[in-house]
N, C-alpha and C. Protein backbone atom coordinates (compact mmCIF):
# COMPACT_ATOMS: atom_id res chain seq x y z
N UNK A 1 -45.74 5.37 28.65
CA UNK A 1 -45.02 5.38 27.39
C UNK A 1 -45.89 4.71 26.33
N UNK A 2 -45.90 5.64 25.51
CA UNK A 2 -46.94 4.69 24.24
C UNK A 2 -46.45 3.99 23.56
N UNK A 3 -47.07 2.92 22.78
CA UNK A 3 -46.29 2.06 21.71
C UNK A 3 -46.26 2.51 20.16
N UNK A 4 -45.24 2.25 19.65
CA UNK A 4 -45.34 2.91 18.46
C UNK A 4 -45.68 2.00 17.27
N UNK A 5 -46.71 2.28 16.84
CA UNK A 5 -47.44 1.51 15.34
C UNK A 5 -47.31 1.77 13.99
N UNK A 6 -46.38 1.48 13.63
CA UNK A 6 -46.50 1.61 11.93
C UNK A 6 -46.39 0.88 10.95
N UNK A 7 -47.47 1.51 10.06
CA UNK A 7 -47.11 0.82 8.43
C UNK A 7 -46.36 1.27 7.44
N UNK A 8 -45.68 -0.20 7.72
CA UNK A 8 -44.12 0.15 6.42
C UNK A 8 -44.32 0.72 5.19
N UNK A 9 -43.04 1.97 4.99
CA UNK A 9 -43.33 2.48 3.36
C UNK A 9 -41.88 1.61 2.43
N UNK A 10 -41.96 1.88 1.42
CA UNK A 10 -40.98 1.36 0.58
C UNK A 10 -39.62 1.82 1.45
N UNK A 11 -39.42 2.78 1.40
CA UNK A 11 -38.02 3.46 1.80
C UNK A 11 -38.11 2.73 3.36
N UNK A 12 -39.13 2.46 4.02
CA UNK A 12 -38.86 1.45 5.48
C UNK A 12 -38.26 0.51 5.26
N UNK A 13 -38.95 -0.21 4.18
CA UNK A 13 -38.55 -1.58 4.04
C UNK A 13 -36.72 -1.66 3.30
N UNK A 14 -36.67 -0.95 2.36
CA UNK A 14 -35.63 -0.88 1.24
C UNK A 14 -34.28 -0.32 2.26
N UNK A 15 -34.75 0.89 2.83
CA UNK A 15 -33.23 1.74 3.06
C UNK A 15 -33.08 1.88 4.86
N UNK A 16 -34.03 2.51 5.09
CA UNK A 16 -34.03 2.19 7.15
C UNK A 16 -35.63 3.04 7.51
N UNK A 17 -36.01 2.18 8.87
CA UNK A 17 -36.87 2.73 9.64
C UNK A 17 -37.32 3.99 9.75
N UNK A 18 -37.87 5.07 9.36
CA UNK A 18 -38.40 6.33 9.86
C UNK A 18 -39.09 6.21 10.95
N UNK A 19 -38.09 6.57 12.26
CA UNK A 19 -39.31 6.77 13.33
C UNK A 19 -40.05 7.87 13.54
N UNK A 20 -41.38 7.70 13.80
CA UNK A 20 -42.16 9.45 13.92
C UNK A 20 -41.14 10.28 15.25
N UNK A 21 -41.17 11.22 14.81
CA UNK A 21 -40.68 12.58 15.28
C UNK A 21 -41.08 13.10 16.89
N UNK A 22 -42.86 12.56 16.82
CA UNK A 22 -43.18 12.53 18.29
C UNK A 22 -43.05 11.30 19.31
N UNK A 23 -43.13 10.39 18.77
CA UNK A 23 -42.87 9.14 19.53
C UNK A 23 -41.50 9.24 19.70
N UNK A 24 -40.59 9.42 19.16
CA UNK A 24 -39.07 9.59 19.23
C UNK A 24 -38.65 10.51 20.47
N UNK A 25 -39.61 11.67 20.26
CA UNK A 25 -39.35 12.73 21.31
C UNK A 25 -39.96 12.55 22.99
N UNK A 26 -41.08 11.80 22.69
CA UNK A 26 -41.44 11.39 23.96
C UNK A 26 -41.15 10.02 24.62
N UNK A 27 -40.38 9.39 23.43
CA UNK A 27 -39.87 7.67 24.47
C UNK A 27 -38.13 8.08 24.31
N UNK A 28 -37.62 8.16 23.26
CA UNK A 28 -36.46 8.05 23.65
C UNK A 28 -35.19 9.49 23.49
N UNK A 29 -35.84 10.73 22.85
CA UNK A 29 -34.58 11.36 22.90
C UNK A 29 -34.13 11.81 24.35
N UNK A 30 -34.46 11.82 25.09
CA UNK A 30 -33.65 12.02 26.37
C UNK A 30 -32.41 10.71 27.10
N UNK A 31 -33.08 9.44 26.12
CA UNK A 31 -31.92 8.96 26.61
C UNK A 31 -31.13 9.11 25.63
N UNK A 32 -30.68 9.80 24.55
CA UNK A 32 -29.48 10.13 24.15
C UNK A 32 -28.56 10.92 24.25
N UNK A 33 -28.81 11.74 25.18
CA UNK A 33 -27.79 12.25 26.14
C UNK A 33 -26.77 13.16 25.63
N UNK A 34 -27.20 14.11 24.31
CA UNK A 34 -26.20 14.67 23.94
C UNK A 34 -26.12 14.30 22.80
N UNK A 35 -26.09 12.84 22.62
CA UNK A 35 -25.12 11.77 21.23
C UNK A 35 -26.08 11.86 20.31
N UNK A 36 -26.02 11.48 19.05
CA UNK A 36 -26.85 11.25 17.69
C UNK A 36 -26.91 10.12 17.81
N UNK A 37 -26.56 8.85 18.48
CA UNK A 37 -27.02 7.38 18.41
C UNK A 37 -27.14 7.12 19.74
N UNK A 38 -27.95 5.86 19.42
CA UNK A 38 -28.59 5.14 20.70
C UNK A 38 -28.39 3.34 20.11
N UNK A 39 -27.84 2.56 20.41
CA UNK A 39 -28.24 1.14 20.26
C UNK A 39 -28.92 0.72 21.27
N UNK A 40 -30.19 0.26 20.74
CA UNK A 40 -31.03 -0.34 21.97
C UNK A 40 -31.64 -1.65 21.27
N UNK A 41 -31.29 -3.30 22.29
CA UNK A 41 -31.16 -4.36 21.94
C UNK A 41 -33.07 -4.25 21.96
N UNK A 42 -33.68 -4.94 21.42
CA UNK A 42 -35.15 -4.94 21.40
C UNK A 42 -35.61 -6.61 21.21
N UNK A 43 -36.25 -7.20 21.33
CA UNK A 43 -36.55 -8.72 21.64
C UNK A 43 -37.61 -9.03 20.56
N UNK A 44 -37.69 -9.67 19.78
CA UNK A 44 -38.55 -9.84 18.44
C UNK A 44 -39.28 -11.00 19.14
N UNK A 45 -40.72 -11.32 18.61
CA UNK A 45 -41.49 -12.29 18.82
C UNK A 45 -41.08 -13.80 19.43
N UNK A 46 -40.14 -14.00 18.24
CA UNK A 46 -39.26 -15.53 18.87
C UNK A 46 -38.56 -15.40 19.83
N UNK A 47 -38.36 -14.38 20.74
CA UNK A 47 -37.48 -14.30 21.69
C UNK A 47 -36.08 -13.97 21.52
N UNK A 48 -35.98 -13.27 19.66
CA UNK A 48 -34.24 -13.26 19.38
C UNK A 48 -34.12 -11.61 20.03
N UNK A 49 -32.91 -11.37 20.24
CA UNK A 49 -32.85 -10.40 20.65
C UNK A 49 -32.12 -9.09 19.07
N UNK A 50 -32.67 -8.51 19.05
CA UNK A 50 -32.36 -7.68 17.39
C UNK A 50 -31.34 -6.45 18.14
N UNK A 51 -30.19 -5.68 17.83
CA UNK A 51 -29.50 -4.78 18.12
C UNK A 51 -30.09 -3.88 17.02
N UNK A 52 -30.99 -2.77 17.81
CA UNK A 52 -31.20 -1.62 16.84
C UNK A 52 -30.40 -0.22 16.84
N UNK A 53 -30.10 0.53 15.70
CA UNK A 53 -29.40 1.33 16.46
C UNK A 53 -29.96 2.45 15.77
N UNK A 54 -30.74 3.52 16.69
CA UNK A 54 -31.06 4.60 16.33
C UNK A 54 -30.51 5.82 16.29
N UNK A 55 -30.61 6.38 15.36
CA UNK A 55 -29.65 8.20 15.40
C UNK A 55 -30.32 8.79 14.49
N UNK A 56 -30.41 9.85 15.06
CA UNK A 56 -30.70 11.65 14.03
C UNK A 56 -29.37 12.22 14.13
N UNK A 57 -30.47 12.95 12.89
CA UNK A 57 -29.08 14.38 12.13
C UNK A 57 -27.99 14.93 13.13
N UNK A 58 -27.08 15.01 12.80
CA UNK A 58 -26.18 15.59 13.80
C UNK A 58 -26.38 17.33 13.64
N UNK A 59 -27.05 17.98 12.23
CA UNK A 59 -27.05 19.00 11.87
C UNK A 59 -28.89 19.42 11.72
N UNK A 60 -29.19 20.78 11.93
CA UNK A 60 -30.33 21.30 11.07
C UNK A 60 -31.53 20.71 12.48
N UNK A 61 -32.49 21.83 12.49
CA UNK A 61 -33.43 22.08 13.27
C UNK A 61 -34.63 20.25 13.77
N UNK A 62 -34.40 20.18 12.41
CA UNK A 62 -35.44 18.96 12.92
C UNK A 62 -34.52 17.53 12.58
N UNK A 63 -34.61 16.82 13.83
CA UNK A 63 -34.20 15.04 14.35
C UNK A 63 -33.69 14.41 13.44
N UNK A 64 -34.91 14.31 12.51
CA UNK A 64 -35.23 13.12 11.73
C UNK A 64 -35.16 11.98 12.49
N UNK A 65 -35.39 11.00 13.49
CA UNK A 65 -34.52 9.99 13.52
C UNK A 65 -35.10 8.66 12.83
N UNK A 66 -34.30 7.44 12.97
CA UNK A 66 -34.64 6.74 12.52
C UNK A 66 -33.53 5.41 12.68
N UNK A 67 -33.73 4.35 12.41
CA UNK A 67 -33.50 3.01 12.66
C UNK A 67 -32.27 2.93 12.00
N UNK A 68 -31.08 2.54 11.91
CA UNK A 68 -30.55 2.37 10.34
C UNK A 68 -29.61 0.84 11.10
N UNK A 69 -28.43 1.16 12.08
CA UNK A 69 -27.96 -0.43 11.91
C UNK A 69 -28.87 -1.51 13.05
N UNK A 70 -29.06 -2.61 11.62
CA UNK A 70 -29.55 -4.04 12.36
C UNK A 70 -30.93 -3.96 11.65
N UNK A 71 -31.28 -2.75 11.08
CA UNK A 71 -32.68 -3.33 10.60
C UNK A 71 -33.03 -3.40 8.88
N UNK A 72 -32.36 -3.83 8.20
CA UNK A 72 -32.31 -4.16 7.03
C UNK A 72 -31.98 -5.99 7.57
N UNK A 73 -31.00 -6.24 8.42
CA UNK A 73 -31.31 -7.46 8.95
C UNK A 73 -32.50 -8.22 9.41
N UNK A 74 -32.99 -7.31 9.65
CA UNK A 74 -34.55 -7.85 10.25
C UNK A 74 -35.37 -8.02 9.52
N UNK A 75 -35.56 -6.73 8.84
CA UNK A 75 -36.54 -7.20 7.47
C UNK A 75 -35.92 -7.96 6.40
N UNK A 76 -35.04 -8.29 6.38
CA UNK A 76 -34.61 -9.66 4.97
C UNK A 76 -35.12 -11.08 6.36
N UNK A 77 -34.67 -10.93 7.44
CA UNK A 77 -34.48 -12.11 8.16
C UNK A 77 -36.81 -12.63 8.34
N UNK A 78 -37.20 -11.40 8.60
CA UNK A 78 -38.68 -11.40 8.63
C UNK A 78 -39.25 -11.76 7.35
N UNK A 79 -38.71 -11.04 6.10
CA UNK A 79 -39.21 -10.90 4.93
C UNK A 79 -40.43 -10.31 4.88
N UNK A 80 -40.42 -8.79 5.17
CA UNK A 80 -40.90 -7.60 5.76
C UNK A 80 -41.45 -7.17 4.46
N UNK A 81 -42.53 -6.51 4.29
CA UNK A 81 -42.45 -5.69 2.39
C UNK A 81 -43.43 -4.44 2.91
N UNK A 82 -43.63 -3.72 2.35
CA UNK A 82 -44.14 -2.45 2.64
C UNK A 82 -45.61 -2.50 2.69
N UNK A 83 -45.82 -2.22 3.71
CA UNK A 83 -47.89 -2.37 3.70
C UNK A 83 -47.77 -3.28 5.26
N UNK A 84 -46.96 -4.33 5.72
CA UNK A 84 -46.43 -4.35 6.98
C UNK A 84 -46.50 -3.57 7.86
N UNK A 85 -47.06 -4.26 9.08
CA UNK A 85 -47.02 -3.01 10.41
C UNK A 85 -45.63 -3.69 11.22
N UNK A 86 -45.43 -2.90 12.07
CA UNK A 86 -44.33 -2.60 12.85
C UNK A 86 -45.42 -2.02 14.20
N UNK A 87 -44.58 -2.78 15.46
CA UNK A 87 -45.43 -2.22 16.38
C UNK A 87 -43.95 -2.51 17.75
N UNK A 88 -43.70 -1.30 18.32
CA UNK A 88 -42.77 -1.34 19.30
C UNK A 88 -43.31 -1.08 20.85
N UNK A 89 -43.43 -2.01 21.40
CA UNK A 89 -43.97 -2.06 22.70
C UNK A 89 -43.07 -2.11 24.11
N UNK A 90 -43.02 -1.25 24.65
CA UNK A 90 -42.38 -1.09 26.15
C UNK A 90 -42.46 -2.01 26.79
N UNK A 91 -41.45 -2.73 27.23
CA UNK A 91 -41.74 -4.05 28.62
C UNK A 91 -40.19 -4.63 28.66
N UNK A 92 -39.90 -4.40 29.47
CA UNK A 92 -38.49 -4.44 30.44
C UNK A 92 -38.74 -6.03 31.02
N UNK A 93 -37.09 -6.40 30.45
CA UNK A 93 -37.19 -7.77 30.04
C UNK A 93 -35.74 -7.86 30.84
N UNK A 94 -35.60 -7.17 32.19
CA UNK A 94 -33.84 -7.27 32.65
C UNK A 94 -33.33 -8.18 32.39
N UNK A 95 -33.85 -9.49 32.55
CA UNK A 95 -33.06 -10.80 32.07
C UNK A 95 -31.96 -10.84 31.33
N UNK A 96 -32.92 -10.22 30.03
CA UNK A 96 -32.06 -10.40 28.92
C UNK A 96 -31.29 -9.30 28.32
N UNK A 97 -31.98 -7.85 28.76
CA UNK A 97 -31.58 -6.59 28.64
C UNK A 97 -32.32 -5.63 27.99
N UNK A 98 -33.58 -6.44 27.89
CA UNK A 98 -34.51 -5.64 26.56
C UNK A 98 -35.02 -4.64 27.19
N UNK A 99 -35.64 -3.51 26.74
CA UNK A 99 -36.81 -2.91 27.01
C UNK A 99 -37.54 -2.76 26.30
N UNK A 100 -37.69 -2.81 25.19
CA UNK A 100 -38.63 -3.31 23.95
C UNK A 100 -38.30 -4.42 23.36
N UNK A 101 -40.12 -4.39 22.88
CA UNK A 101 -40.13 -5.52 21.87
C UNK A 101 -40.70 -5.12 20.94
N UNK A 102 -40.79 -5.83 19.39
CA UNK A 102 -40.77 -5.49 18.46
C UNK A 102 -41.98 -6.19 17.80
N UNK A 103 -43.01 -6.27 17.11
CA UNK A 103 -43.84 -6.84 16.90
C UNK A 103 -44.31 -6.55 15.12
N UNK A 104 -44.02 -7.49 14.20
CA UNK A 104 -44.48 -7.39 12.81
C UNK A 104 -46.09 -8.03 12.84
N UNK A 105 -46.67 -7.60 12.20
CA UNK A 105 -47.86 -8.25 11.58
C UNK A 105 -48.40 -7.60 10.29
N UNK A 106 -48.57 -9.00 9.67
CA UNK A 106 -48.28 -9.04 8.45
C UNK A 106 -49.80 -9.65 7.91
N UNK A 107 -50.66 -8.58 6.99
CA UNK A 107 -51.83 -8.87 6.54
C UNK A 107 -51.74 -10.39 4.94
N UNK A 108 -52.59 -11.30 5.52
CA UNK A 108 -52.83 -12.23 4.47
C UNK A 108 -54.15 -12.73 3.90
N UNK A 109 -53.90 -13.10 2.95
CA UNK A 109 -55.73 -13.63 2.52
C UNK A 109 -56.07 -15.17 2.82
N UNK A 110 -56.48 -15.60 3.59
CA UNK A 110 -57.10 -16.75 3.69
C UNK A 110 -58.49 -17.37 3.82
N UNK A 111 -58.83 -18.17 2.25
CA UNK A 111 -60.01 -18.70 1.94
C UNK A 111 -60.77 -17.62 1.98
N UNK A 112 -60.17 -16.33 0.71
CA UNK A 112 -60.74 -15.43 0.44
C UNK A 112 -60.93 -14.13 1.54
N UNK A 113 -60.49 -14.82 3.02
CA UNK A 113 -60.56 -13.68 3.76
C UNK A 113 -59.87 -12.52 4.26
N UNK A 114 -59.47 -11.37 4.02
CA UNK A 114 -57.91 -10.69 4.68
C UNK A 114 -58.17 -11.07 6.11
N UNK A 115 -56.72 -11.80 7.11
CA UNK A 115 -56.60 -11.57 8.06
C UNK A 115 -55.02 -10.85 8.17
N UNK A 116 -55.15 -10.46 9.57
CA UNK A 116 -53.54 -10.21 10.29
C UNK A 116 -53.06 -11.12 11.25
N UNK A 117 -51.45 -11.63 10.52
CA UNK A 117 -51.39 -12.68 11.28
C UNK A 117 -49.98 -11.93 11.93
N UNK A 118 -49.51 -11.97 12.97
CA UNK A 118 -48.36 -11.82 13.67
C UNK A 118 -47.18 -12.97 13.41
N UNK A 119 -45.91 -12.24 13.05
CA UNK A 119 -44.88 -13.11 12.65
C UNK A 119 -43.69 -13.26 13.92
C-alpha cells in the first residue's frame, strides 16, 4: 500500500481534503462497501487520534473523494496553510485502532535557510 503525499491547495486548507482519485482507488475504495462514507480514526504525530471521515459523490461517473468531517479541525488545530505537505502512511496501530497515520510537514526559513520541519 503506498503512502499518500500531498501539497496543500487553498481549497485543502479552506474547505476539505481532495484525495487523489488513484490512491483512493487503490487503498481504500473497497473498504467502502457499497456506502459513500468511510470514518477512519488516523493517529497524528503527537499520538492524538483525528476521526477522518471520507466520502465521494453518491452520483456521476467519477468518485471525487475526499476528506470533509474532522479535517478543518485539524488544520485550525495544526495551523495548516496551503504550500503544506500532508503525508498518510499505513501502519496498524490495533492498540488504539489506527491504521493510519497522518504526517504534516511544514517548510520554514531558518538563518536564511529553507528547511522542512515535521509538526
Amino acid at each position: 500500500m503506498a503512502n499518500l503525499r500531498k501539497t496543500l491547495s487553498e481549497t485543502d486548507v479552506e474547505v476539505r481534503f481532495s484525495v487523489p482519485s488513484r490512491w483512493f482507488r487503490e487503498n481504500l475504495y473497497s473498504r467502502f462497501g457499497g456506502n459513500f462514507v468511510l470514518d477512519l480514526p488516523v493517529k497524528d504525530r503527537s499520538g492524538e487520534v483525528q476521526s477522518f471521515r471520507f466520502s465521494v459523490r453518491t452520483k456521476r461517473k467519477h468518485l471525487k473523494p475526499v476528506i470533509s468531517r474532522g479535517w478543518r479541525k485539524f488544520v485550525r488545530a495544526k495551523g495548516l496553510k496551503a504550500g503544506n505537505k500532508i503525508v498518510f502512511v499505513r501502519e496498524n496501530d490495533p492498540e488504539i485502532g489506527t491504521e493510519y497515520t497522518v504526517d504534516v510537514i511544514k517548510e520554514i526559513r531558518l538563518f536564511g535557510t529553507d528547511i522542512q520541519g515535521r509538526v
